[in-house]
N, C-alpha and C. Protein backbone atom coordinates (compact mmCIF):
# COMPACT_ATOMS: atom_id res chain seq x y z
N UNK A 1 7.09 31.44 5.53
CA UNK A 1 6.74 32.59 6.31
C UNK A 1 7.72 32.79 7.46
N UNK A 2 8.02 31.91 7.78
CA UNK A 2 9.05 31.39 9.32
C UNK A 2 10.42 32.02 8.61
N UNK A 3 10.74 32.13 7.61
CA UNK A 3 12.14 32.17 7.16
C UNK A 3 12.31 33.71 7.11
N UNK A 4 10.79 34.33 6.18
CA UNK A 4 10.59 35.48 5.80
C UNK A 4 11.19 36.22 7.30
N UNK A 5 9.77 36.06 8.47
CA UNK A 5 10.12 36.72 9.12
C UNK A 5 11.25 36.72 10.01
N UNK A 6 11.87 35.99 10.01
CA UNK A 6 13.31 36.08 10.99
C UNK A 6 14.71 36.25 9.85
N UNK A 7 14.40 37.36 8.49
CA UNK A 7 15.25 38.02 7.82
C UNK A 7 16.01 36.53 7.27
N UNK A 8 15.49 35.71 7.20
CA UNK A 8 16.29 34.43 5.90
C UNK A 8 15.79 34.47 4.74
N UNK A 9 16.66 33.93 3.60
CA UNK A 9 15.71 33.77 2.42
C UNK A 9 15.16 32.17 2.57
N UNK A 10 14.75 32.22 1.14
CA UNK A 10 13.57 31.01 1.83
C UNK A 10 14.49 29.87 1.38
N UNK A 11 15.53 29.98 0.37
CA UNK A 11 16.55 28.59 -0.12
C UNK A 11 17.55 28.49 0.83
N UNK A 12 17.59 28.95 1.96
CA UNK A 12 18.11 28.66 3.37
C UNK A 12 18.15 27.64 4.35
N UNK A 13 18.30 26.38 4.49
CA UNK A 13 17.70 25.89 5.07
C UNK A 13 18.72 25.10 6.18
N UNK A 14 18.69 24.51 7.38
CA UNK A 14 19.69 24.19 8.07
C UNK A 14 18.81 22.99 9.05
N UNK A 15 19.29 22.44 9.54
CA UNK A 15 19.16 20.65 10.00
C UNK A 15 20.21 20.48 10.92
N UNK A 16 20.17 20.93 12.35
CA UNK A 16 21.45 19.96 13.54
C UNK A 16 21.75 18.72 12.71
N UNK A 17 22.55 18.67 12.90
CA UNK A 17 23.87 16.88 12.91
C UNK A 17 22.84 15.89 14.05
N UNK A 18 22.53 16.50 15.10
CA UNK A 18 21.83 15.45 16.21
C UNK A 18 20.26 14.95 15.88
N UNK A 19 20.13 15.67 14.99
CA UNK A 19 18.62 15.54 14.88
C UNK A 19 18.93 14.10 13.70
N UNK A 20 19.94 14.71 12.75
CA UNK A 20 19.91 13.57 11.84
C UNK A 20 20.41 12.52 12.41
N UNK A 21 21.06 12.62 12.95
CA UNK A 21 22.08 11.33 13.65
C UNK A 21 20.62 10.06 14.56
N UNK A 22 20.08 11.03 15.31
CA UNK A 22 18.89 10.45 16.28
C UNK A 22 17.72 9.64 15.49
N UNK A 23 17.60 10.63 14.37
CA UNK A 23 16.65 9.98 13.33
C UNK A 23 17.00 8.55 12.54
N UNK A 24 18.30 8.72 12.35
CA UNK A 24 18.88 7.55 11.59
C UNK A 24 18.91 6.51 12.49
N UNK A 25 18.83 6.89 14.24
CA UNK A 25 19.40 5.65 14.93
C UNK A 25 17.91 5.09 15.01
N UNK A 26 17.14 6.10 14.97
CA UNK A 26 15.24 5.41 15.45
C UNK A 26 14.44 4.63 14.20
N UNK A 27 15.35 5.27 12.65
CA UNK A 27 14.99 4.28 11.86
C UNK A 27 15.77 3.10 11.99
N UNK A 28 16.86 2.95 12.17
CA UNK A 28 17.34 1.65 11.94
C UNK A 28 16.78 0.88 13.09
N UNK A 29 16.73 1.09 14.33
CA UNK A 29 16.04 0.66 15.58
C UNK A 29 14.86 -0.16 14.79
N UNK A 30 13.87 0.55 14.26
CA UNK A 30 12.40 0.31 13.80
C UNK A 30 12.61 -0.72 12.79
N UNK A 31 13.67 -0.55 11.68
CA UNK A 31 13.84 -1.73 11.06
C UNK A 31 14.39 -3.05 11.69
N UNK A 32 15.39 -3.08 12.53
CA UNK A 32 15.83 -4.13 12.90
C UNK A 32 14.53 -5.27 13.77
N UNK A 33 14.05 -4.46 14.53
CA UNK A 33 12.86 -4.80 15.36
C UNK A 33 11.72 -5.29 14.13
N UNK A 34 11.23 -4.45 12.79
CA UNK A 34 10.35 -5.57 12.07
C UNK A 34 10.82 -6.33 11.47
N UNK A 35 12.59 -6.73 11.57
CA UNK A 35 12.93 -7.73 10.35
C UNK A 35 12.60 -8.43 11.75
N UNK A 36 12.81 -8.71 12.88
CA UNK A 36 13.28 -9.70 13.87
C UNK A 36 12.04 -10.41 14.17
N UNK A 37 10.60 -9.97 14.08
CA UNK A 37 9.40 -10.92 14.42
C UNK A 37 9.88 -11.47 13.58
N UNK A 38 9.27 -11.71 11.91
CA UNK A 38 8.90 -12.22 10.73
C UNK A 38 10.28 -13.43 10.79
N UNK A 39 11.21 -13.19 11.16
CA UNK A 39 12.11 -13.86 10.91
C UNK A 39 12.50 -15.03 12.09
N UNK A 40 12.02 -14.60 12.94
CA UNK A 40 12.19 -15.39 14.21
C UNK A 40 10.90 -16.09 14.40
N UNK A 41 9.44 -16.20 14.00
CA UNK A 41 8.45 -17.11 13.26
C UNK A 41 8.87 -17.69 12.40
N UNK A 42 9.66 -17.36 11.66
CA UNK A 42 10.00 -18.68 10.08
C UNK A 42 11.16 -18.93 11.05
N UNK A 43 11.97 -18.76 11.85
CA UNK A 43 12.41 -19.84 12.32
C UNK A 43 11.95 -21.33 12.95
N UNK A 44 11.36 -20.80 13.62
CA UNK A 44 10.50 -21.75 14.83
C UNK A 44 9.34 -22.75 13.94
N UNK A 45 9.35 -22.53 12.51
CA UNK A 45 7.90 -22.99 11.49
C UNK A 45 9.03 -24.37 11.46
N UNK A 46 7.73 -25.81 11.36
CA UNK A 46 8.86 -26.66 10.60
C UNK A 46 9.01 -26.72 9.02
N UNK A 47 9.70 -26.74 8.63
CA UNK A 47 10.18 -26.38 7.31
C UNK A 47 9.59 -28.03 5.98
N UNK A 48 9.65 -28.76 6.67
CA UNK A 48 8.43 -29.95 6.36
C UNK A 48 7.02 -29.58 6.22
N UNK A 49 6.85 -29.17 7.29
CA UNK A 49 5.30 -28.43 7.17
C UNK A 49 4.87 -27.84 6.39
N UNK A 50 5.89 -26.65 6.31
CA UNK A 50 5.80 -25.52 5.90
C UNK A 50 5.47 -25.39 3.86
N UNK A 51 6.32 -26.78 3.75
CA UNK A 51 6.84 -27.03 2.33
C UNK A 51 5.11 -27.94 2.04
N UNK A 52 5.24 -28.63 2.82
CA UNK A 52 3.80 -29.72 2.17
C UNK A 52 2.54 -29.04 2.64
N UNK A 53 2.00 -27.94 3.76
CA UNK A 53 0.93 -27.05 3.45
C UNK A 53 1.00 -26.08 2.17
N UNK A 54 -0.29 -25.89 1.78
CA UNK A 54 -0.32 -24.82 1.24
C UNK A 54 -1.58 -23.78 1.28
């Protein structure tokens, strides 16, 4: 409707460079931050322990 009325067709479509750029930096942000708990707990686990619990 948004396209209609401001005279675009509707297979038009356009995306800033900053928006993608910002997005890509807040996903990778978000990933680095949940690999870093999970991984920084299995550090600190003793690995003896870890092997003979179950």
């Amino acid at each position: 409707m948004q396209h209609a009325m401001f005279g675009q067709r509707l297979g038009d479509f356009s995306l800033p460079a900053g928006i993608i750029g910002l997005s890509l930096a807040g996903i990778t942000l978000a990933a680095v931050l949940a690999a870093i708990w999970p991984a920084r707990r299995a550090a600190r686990t003793d690995m003896l322990a870890a092997i003979a619990g179950e």
